[in-house]
C-alpha atoms as a PDB file:
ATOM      1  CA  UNK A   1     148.054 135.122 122.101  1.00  0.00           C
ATOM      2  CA  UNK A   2     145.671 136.239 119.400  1.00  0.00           C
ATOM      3  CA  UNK A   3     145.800 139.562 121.068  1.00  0.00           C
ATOM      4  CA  UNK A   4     149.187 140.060 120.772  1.00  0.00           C
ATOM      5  CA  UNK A   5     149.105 138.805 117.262  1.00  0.00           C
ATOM      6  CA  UNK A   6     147.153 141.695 116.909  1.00  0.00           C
ATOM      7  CA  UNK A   7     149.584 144.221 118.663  1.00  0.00           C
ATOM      8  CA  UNK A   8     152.536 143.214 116.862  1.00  0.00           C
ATOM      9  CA  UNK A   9     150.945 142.943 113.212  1.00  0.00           C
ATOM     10  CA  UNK A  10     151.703 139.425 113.242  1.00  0.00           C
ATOM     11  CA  UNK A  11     148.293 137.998 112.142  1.00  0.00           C
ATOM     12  CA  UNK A  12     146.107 137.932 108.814  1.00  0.00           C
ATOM     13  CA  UNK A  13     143.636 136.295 109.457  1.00  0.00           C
ATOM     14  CA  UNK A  14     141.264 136.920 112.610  1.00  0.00           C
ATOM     15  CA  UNK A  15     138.801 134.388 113.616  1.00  0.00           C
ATOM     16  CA  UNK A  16     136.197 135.472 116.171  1.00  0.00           C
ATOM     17  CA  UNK A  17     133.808 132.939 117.203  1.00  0.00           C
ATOM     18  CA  UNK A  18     133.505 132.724 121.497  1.00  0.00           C
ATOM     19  CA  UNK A  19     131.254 134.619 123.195  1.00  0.00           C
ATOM     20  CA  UNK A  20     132.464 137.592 125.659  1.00  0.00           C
ATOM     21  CA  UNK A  21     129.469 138.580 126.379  1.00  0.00           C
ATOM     22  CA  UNK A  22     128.344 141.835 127.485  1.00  0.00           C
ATOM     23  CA  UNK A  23     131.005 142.807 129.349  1.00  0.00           C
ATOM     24  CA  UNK A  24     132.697 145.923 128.993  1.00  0.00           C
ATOM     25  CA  UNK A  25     136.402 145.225 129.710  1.00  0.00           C
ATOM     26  CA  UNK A  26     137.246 142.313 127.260  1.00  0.00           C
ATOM     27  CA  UNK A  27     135.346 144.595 124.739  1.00  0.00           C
ATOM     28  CA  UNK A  28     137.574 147.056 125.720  1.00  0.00           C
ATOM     29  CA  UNK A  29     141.003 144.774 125.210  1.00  0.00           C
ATOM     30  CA  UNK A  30     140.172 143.775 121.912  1.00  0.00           C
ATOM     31  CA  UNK A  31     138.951 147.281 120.478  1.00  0.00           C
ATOM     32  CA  UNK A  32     142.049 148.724 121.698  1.00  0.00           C
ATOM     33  CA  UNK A  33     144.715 145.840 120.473  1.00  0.00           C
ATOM     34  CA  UNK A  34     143.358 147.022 117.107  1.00  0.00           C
ATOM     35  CA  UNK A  35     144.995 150.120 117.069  1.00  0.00           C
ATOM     36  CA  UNK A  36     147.612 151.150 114.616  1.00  0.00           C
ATOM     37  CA  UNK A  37     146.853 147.162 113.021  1.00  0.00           C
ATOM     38  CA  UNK A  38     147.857 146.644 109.294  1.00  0.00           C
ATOM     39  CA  UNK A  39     148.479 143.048 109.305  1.00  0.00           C
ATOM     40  CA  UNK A  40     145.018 141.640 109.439  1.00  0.00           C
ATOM     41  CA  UNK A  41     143.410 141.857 105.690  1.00  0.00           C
ATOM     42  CA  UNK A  42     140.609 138.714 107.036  1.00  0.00           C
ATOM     43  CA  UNK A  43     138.085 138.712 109.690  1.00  0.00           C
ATOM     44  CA  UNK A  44     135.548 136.200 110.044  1.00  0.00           C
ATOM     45  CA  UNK A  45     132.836 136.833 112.758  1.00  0.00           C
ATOM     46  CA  UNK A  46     131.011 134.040 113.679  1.00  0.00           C
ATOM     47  CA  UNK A  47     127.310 133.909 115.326  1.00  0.00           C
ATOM     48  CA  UNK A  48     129.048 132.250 118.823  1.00  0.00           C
ATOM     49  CA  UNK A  49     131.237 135.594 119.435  1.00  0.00           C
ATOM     50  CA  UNK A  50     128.354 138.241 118.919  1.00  0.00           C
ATOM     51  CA  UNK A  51     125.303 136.298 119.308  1.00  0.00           C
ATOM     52  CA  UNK A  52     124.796 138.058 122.800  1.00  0.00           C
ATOM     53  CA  UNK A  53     125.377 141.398 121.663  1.00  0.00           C
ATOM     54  CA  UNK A  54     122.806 143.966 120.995  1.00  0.00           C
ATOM     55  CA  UNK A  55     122.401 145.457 117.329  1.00  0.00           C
ATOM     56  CA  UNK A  56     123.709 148.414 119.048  1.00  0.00           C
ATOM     57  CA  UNK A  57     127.191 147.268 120.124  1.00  0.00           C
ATOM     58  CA  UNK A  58     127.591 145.006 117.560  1.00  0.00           C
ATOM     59  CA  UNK A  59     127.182 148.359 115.213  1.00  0.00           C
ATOM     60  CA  UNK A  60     129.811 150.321 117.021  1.00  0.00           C
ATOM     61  CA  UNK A  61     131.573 147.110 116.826  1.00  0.00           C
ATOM     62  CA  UNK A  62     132.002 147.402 112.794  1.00  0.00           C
ATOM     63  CA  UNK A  63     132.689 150.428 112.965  1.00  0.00           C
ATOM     64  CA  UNK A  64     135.649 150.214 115.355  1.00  0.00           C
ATOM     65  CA  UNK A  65     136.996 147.852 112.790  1.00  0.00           C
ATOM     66  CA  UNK A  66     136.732 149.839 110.097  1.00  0.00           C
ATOM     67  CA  UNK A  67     139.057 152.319 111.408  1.00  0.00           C
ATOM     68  CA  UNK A  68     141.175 150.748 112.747  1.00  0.00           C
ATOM     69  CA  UNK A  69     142.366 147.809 110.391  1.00  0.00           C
ATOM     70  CA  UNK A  70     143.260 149.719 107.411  1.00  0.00           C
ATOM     71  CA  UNK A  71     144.274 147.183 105.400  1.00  0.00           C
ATOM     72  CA  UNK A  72     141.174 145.506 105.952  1.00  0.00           C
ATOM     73  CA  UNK A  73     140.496 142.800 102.585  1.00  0.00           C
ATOM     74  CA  UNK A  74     137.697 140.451 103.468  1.00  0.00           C
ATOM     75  CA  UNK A  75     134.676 140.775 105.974  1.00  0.00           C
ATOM     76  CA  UNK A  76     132.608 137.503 106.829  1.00  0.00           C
ATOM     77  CA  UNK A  77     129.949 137.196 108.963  1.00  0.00           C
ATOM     78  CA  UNK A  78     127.851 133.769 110.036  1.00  0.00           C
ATOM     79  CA  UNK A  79     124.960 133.226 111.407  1.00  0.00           C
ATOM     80  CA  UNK A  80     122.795 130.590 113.115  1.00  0.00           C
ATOM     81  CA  UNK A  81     119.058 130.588 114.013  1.00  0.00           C
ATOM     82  CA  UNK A  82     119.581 131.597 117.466  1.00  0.00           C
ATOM     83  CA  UNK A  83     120.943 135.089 116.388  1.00  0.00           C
ATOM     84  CA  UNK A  84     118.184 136.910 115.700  1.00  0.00           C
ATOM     85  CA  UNK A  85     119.472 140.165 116.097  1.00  0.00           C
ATOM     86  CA  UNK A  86     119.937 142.243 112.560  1.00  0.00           C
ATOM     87  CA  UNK A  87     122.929 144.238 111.265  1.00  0.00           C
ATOM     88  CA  UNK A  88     121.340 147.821 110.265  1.00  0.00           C
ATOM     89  CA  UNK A  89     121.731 148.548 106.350  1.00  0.00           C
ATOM     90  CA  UNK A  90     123.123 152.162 107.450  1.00  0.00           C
ATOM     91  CA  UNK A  91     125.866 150.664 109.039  1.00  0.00           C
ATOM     92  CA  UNK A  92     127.260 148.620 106.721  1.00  0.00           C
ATOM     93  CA  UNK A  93     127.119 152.015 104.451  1.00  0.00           C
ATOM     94  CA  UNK A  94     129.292 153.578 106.857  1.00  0.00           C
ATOM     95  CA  UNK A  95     131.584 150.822 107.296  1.00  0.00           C
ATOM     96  CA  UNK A  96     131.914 150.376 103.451  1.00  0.00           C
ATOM     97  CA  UNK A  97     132.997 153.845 102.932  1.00  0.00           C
ATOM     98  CA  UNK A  98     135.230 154.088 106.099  1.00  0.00           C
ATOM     99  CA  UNK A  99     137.172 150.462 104.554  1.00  0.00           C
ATOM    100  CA  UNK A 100     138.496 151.146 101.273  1.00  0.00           C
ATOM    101  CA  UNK A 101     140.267 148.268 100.250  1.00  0.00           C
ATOM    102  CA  UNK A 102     137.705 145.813 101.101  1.00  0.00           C
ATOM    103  CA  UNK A 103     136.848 143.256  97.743  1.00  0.00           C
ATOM    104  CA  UNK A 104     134.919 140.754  99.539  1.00  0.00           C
ATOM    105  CA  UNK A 105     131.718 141.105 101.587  1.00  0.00           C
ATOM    106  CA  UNK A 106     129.385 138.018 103.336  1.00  0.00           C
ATOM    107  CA  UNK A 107     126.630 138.819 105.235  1.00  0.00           C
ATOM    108  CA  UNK A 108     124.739 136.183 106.541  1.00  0.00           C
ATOM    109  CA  UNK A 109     122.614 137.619 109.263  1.00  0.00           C
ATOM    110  CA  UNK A 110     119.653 139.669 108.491  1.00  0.00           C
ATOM    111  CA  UNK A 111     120.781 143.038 107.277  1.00  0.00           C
ATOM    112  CA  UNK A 112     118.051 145.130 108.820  1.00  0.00           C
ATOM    113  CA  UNK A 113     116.558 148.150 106.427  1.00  0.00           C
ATOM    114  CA  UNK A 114     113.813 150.009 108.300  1.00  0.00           C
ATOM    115  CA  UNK A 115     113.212 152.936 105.855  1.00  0.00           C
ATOM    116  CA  UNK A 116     114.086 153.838 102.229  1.00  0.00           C
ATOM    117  CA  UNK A 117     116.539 156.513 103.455  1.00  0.00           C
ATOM    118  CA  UNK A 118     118.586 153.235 105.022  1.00  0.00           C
ATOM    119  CA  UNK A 119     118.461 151.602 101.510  1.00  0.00           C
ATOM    120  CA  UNK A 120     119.905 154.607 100.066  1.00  0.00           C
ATOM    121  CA  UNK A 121     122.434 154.944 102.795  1.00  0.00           C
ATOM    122  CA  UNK A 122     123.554 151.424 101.910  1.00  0.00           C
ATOM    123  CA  UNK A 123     123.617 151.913  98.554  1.00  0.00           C
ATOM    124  CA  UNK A 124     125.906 154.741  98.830  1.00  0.00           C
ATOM    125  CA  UNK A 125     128.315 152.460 100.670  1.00  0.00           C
ATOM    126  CA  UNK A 126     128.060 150.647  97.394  1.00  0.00           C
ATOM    127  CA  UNK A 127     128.676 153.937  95.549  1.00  0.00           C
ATOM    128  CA  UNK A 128     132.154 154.629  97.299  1.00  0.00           C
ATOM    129  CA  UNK A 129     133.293 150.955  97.273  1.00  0.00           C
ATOM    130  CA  UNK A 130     134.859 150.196  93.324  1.00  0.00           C
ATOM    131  CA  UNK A 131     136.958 147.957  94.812  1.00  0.00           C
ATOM    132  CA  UNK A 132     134.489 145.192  95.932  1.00  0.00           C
ATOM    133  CA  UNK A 133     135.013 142.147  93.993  1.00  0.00           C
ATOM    134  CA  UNK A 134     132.406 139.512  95.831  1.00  0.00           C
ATOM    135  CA  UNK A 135     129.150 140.455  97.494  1.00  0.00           C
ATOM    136  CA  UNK A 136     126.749 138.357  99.188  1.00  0.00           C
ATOM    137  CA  UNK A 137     124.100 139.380 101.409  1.00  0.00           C
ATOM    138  CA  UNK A 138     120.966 136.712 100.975  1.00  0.00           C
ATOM    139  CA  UNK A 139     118.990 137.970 103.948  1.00  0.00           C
ATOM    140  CA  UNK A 140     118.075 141.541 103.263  1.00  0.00           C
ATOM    141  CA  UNK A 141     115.132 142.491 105.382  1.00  0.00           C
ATOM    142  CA  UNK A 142     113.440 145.385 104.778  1.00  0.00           C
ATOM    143  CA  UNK A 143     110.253 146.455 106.947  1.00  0.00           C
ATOM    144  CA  UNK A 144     108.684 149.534 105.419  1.00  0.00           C
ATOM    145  CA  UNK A 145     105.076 149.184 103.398  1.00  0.00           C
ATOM    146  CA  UNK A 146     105.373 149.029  99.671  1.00  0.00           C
ATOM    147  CA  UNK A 147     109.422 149.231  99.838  1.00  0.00           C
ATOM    148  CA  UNK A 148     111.768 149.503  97.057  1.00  0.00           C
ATOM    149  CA  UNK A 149     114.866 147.988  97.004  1.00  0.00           C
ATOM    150  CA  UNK A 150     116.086 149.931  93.537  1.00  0.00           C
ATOM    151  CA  UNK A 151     118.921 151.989  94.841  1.00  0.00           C
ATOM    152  CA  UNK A 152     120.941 148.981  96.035  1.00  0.00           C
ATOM    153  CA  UNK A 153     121.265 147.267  92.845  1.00  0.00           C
ATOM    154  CA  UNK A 154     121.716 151.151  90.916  1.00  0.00           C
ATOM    155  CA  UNK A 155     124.431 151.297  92.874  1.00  0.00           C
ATOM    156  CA  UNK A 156     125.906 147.851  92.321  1.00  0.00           C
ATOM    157  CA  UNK A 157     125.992 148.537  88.763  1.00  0.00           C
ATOM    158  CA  UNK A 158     128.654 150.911  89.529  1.00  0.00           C
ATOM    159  CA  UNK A 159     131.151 148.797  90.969  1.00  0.00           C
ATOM    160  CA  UNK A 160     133.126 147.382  87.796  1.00  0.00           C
ATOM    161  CA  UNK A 161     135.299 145.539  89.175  1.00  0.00           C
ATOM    162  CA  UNK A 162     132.384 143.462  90.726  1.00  0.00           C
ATOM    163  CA  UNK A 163     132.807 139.539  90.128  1.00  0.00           C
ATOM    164  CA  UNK A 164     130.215 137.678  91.810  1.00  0.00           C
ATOM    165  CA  UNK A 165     126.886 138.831  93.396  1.00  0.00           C
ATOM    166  CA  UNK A 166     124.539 136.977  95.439  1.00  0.00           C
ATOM    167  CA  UNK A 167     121.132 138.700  97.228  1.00  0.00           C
ATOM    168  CA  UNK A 168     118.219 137.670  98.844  1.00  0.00           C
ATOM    169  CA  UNK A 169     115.282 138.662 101.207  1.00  0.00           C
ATOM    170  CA  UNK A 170     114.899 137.202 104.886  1.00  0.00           C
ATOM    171  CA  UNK A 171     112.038 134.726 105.249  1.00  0.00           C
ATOM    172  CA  UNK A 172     110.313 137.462 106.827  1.00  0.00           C
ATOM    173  CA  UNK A 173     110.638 139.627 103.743  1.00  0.00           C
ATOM    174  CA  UNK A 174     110.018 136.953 101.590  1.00  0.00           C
ATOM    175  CA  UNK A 175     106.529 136.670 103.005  1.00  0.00           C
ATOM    176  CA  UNK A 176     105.905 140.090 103.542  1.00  0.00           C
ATOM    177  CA  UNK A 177     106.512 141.657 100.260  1.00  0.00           C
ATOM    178  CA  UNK A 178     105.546 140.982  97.182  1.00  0.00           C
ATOM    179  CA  UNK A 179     108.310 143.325  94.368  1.00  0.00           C
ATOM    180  CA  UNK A 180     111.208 144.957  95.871  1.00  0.00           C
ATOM    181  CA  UNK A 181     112.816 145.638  92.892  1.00  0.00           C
ATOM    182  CA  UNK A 182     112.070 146.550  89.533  1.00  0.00           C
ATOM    183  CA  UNK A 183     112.252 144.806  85.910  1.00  0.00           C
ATOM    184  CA  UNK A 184     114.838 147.852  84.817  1.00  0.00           C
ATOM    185  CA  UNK A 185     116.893 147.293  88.062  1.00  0.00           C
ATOM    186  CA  UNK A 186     117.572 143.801  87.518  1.00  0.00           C
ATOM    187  CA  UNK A 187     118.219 144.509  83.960  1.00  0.00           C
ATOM    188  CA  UNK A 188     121.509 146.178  84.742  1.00  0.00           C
ATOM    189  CA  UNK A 189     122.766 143.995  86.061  1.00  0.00           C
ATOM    190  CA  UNK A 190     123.716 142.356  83.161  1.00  0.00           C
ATOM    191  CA  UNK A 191     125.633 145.482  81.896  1.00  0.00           C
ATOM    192  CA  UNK A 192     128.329 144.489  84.504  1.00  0.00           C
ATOM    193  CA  UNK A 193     131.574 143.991  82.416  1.00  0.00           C
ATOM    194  CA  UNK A 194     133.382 141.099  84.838  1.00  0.00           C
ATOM    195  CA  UNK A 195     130.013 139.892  86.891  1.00  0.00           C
ATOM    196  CA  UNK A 196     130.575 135.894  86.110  1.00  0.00           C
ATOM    197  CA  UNK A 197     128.302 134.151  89.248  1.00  0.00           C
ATOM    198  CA  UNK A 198     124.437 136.113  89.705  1.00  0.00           C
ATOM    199  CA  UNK A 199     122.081 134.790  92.018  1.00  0.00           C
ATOM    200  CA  UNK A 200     118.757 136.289  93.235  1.00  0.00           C
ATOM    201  CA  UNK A 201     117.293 134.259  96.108  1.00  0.00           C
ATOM    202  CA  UNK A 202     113.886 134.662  96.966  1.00  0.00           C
ATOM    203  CA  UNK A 203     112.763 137.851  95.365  1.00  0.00           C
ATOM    204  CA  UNK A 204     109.472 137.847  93.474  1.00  0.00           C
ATOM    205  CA  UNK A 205     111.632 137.445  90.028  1.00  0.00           C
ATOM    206  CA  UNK A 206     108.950 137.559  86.929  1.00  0.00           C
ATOM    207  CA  UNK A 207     109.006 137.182  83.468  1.00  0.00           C
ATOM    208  CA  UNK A 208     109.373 140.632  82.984  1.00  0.00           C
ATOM    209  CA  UNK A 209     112.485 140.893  85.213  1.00  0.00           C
ATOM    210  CA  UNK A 210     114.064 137.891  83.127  1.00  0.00           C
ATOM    211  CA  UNK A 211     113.436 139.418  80.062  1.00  0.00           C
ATOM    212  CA  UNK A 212     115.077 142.942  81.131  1.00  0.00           C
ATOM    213  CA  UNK A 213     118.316 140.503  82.088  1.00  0.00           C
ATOM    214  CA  UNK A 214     118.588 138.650  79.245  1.00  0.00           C
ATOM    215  CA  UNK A 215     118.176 141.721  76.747  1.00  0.00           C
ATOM    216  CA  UNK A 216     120.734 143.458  78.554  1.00  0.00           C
ATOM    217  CA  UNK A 217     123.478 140.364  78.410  1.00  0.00           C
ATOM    218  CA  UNK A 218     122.496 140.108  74.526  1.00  0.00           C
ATOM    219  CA  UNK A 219     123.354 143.217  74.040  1.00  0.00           C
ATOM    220  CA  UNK A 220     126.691 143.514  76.084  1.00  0.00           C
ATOM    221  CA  UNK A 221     127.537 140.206  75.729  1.00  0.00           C
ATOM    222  CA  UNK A 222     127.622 139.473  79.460  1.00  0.00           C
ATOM    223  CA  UNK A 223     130.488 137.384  81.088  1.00  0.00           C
ATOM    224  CA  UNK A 224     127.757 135.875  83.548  1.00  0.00           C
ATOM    225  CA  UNK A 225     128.669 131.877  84.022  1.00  0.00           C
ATOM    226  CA  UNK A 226     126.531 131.204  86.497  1.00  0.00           C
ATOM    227  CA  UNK A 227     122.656 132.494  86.946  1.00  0.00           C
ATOM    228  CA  UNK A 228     120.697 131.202  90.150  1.00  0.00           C
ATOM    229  CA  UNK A 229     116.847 132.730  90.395  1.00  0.00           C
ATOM    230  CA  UNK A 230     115.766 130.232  92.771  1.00  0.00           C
ATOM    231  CA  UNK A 231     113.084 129.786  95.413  1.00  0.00           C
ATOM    232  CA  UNK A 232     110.571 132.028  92.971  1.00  0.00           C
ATOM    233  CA  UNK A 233     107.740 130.359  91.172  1.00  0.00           C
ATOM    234  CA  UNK A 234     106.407 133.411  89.279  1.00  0.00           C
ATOM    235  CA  UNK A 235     108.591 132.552  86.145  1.00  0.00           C
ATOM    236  CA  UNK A 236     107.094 130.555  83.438  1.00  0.00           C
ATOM    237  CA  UNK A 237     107.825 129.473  79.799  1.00  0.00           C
ATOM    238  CA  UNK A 238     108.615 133.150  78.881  1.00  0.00           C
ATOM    239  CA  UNK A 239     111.653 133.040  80.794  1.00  0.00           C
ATOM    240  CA  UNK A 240     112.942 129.945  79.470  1.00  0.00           C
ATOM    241  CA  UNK A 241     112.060 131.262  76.207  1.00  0.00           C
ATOM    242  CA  UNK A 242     114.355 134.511  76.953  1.00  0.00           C
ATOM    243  CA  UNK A 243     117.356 132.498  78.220  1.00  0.00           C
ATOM    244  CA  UNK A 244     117.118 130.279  75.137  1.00  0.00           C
ATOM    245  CA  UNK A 245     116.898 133.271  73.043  1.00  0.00           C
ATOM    246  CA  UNK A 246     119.882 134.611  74.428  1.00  0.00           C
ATOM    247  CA  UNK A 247     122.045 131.365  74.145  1.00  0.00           C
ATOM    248  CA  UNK A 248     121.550 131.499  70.086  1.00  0.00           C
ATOM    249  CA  UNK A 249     124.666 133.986  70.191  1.00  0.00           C
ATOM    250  CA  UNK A 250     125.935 134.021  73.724  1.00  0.00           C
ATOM    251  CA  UNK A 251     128.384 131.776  74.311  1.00  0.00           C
ATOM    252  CA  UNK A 252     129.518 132.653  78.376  1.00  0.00           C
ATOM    253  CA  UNK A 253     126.694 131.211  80.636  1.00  0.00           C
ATOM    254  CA  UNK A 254     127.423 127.694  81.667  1.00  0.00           C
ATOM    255  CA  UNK A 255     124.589 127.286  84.468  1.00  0.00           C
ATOM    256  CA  UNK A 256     120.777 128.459  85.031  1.00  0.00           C
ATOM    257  CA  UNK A 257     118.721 127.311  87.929  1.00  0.00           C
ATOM    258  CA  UNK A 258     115.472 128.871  87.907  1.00  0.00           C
ATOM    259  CA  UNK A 259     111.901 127.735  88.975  1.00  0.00           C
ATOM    260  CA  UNK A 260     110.425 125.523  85.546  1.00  0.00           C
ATOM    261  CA  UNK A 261     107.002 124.665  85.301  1.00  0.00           C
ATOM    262  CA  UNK A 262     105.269 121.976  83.374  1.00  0.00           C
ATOM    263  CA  UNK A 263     104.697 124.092  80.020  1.00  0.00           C
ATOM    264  CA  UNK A 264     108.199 124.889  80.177  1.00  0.00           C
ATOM    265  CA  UNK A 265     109.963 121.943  79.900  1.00  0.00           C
ATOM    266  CA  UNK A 266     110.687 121.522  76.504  1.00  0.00           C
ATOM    267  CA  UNK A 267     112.689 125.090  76.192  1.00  0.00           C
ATOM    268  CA  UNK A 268     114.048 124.256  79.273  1.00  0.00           C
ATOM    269  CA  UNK A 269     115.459 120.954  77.611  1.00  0.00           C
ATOM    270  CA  UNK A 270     116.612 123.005  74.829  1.00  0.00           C
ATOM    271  CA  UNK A 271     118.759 125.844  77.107  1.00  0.00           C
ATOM    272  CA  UNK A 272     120.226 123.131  78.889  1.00  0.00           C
ATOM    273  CA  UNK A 273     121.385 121.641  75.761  1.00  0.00           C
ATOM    274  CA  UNK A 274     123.184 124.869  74.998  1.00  0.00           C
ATOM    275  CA  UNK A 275     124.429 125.353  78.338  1.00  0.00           C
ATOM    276  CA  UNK A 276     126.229 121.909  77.404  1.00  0.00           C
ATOM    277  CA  UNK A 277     127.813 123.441  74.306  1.00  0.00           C
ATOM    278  CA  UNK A 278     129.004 126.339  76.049  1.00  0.00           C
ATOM    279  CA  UNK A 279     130.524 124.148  79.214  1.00  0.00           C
ATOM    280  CA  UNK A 280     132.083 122.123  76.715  1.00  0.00           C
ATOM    281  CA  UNK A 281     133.852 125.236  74.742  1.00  0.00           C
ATOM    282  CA  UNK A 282     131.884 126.621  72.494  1.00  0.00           C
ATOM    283  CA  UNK A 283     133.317 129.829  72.790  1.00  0.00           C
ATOM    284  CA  UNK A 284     136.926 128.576  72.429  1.00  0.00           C
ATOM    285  CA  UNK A 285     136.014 126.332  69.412  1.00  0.00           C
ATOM    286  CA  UNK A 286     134.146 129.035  67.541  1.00  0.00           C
ATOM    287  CA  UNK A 287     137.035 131.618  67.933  1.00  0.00           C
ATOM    288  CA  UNK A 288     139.890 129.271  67.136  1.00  0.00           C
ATOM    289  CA  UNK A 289     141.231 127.961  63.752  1.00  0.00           C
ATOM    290  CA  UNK A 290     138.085 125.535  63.233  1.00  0.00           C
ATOM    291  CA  UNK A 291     138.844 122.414  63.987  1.00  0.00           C
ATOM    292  CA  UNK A 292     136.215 120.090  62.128  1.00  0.00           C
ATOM    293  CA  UNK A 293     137.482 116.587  63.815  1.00  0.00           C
ATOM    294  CA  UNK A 294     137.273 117.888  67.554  1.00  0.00           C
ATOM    295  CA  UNK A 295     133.763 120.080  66.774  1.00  0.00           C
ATOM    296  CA  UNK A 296     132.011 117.410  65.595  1.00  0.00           C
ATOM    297  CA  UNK A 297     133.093 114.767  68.352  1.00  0.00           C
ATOM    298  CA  UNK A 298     132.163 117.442  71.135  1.00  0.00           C
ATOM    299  CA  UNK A 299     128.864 117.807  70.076  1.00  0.00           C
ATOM    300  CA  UNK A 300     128.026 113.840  68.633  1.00  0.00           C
ATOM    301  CA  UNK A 301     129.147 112.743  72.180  1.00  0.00           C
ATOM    302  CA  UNK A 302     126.665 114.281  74.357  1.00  0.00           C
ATOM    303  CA  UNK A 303     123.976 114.571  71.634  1.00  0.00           C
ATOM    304  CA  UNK A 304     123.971 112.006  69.280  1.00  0.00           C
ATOM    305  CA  UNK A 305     119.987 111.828  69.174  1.00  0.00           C
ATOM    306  CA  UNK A 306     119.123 115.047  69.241  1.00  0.00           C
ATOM    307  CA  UNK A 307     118.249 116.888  66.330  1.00  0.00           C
ATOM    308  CA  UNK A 308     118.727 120.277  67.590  1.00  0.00           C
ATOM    309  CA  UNK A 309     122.431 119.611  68.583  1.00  0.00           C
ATOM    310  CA  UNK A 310     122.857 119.153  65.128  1.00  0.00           C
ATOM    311  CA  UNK A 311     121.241 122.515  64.273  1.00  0.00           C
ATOM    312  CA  UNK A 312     123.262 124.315  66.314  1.00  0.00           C
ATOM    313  CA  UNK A 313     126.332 122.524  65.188  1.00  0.00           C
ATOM    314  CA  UNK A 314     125.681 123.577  61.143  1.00  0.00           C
ATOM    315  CA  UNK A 315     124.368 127.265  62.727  1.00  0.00           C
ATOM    316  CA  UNK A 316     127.604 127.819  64.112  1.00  0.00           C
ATOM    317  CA  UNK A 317     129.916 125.852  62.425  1.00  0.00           C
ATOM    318  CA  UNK A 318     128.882 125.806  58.715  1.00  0.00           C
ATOM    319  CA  UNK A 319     132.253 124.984  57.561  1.00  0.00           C
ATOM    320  CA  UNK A 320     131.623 121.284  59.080  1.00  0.00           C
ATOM    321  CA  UNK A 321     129.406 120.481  56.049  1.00  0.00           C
ATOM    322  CA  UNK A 322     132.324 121.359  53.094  1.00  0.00           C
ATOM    323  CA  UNK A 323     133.934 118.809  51.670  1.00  0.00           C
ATOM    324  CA  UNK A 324     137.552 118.338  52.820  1.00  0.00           C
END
């Protein structure tokens, strides 16, 4: 039935998650009830359906799909701890530039890069796409000495239109590596002009990385909402300090998980407090008609002992202290 949904352009979205196996001819049936498709914009691949296969088919797999469902939108794919085959990083290159209109991308299983030249092939991929909107590939697993991960995110600073952005080594990696990616390379991220949800997932993030991010979103005013650095304990009360530095004027981030040791916890007290203010409108409420009445009962509610609310209340708001 599914098949024929696929024949007749009568499906959008395709859900593949039973096993065929390795056999040739139901391959065969559902590569060629593909062709000429323009219905389906959603597949999801699930671990069940390709867990079997070898890197190899699964590759030619892709690719097959990226030719032949042109009006391809969104690309999932799961995983489970039995599948321990990767995805090659060259691959998804090529499929990225052979599928156009693609805005979403989720990668669960480990995307496999084996040399630098396969991180810049991916990043090219990345290069082509403007059109991606969501990215999320937490289990990058590179395998060369002394790698470098710096292309990837050079090229993700190219895609504009990008709106959320989540990365992360494998375990493996994790273990194996100690920097994949530069201070500068993180930095730019923050030049992204719609980027609203960042997270890094264990990377070796440092202060110095932090501090590249924050300048950057200071200085374009970042639309980041959301920033997740988690599952890194190489931050310490420089980072908070840089976060907090950066909420004295921006007004977008809502939300920052990241690693907090004991020296920290006072700034960390303090960004949270401004993360508050900005969840509760800050932005709005500083770019309206002021509103004296509504401004001070925002703040008073959540912060009625703390001095520092208060601060930040007369910083912003100075009008609050003239007489009526």
């Amino acid at each position: 039935m599914i098949l024929n949904g696929l024949k007749y352009n009568c499906l959008a979205r395709w859900t593949l998650t039973k096993s065929v196996g390795d056999h040739r001819e139901p391959w065969c049936e559902i590569m060629s009830s593909m062709e000429g498709n323009t219905s389906v914009t959603d597949i999801y691949i699930g671990p069940g359906f390709y867990g079997y296969m070898s890197a190899e088919a699964f590759d030619e797999f892709l690719q097959h799909i990226a030719d032949k469902l042109t009006n391809l939108r969104v690309l999932s794919i799961g995983t489970l701890d039995f599948t321990k085959t990767p995805i090659h990083g060259d691959t998804i290159g090529l499929f990225l530039s052979k599928a156009p209109k693609l805005h979403t991308l989720r990668i669960e299983r480990n995307v496999l890069i084996r040399t630098f030249e396969e991180a810049e092939s991916l990043a090219q991929g990345f290069k082509l796409h403007p059109s991606l909107k969501r990215i999320s590939l937490p289990n990058l697993h590179p395998t060369w000495p002394n790698c470098t991960l710096d292309p990837i995110l050079s090229s993700l600073v190219t895609i504009t239109n990008l709106e959320s952005l989540q990365l992360g080594l494998s375990e493996e990696s994790f273990g194996w590596h100690s920097q994949v990616f530069s201070a500068q390379s993180v930095g730019m991220l923050g030049t992204l002009p719609h980027l609203s949800w960042l997270v890094l997932t264990r990377f070796h993030i440092e202060d110095d990385h932090v501090e590249e991010l924050c300048s950057e979103m200071v200085q374009t005013n970042a639309p980041i909402k959301i920033l997740d650095i988690t599952k890194t304990r190489r931050v310490t009360k420089r980072s908070w300090q840089a976060v907090l530095n950066l909420l004295h004027t921006q007004v977008n981030l809502e939300a920052v998980d990241m690693y907090c040791s004991r020296e920290a916890t006072q700034v960390k007290q303090s960004v949270y407090l401004f993360l508050k203010l900005n969840r509760e409108g800050r932005r709005k409420k500083l770019r309206e008609l002021p509103n004296k009445e509504e401004w001070v009962n925002t703040v008073s509610r959540f912060f009625i002992n703390d001095l520092t609310a208060v601060n930040v209340l007369v910083r912003d708001s100075p009008w609050i202290c003239l007489r009526n």
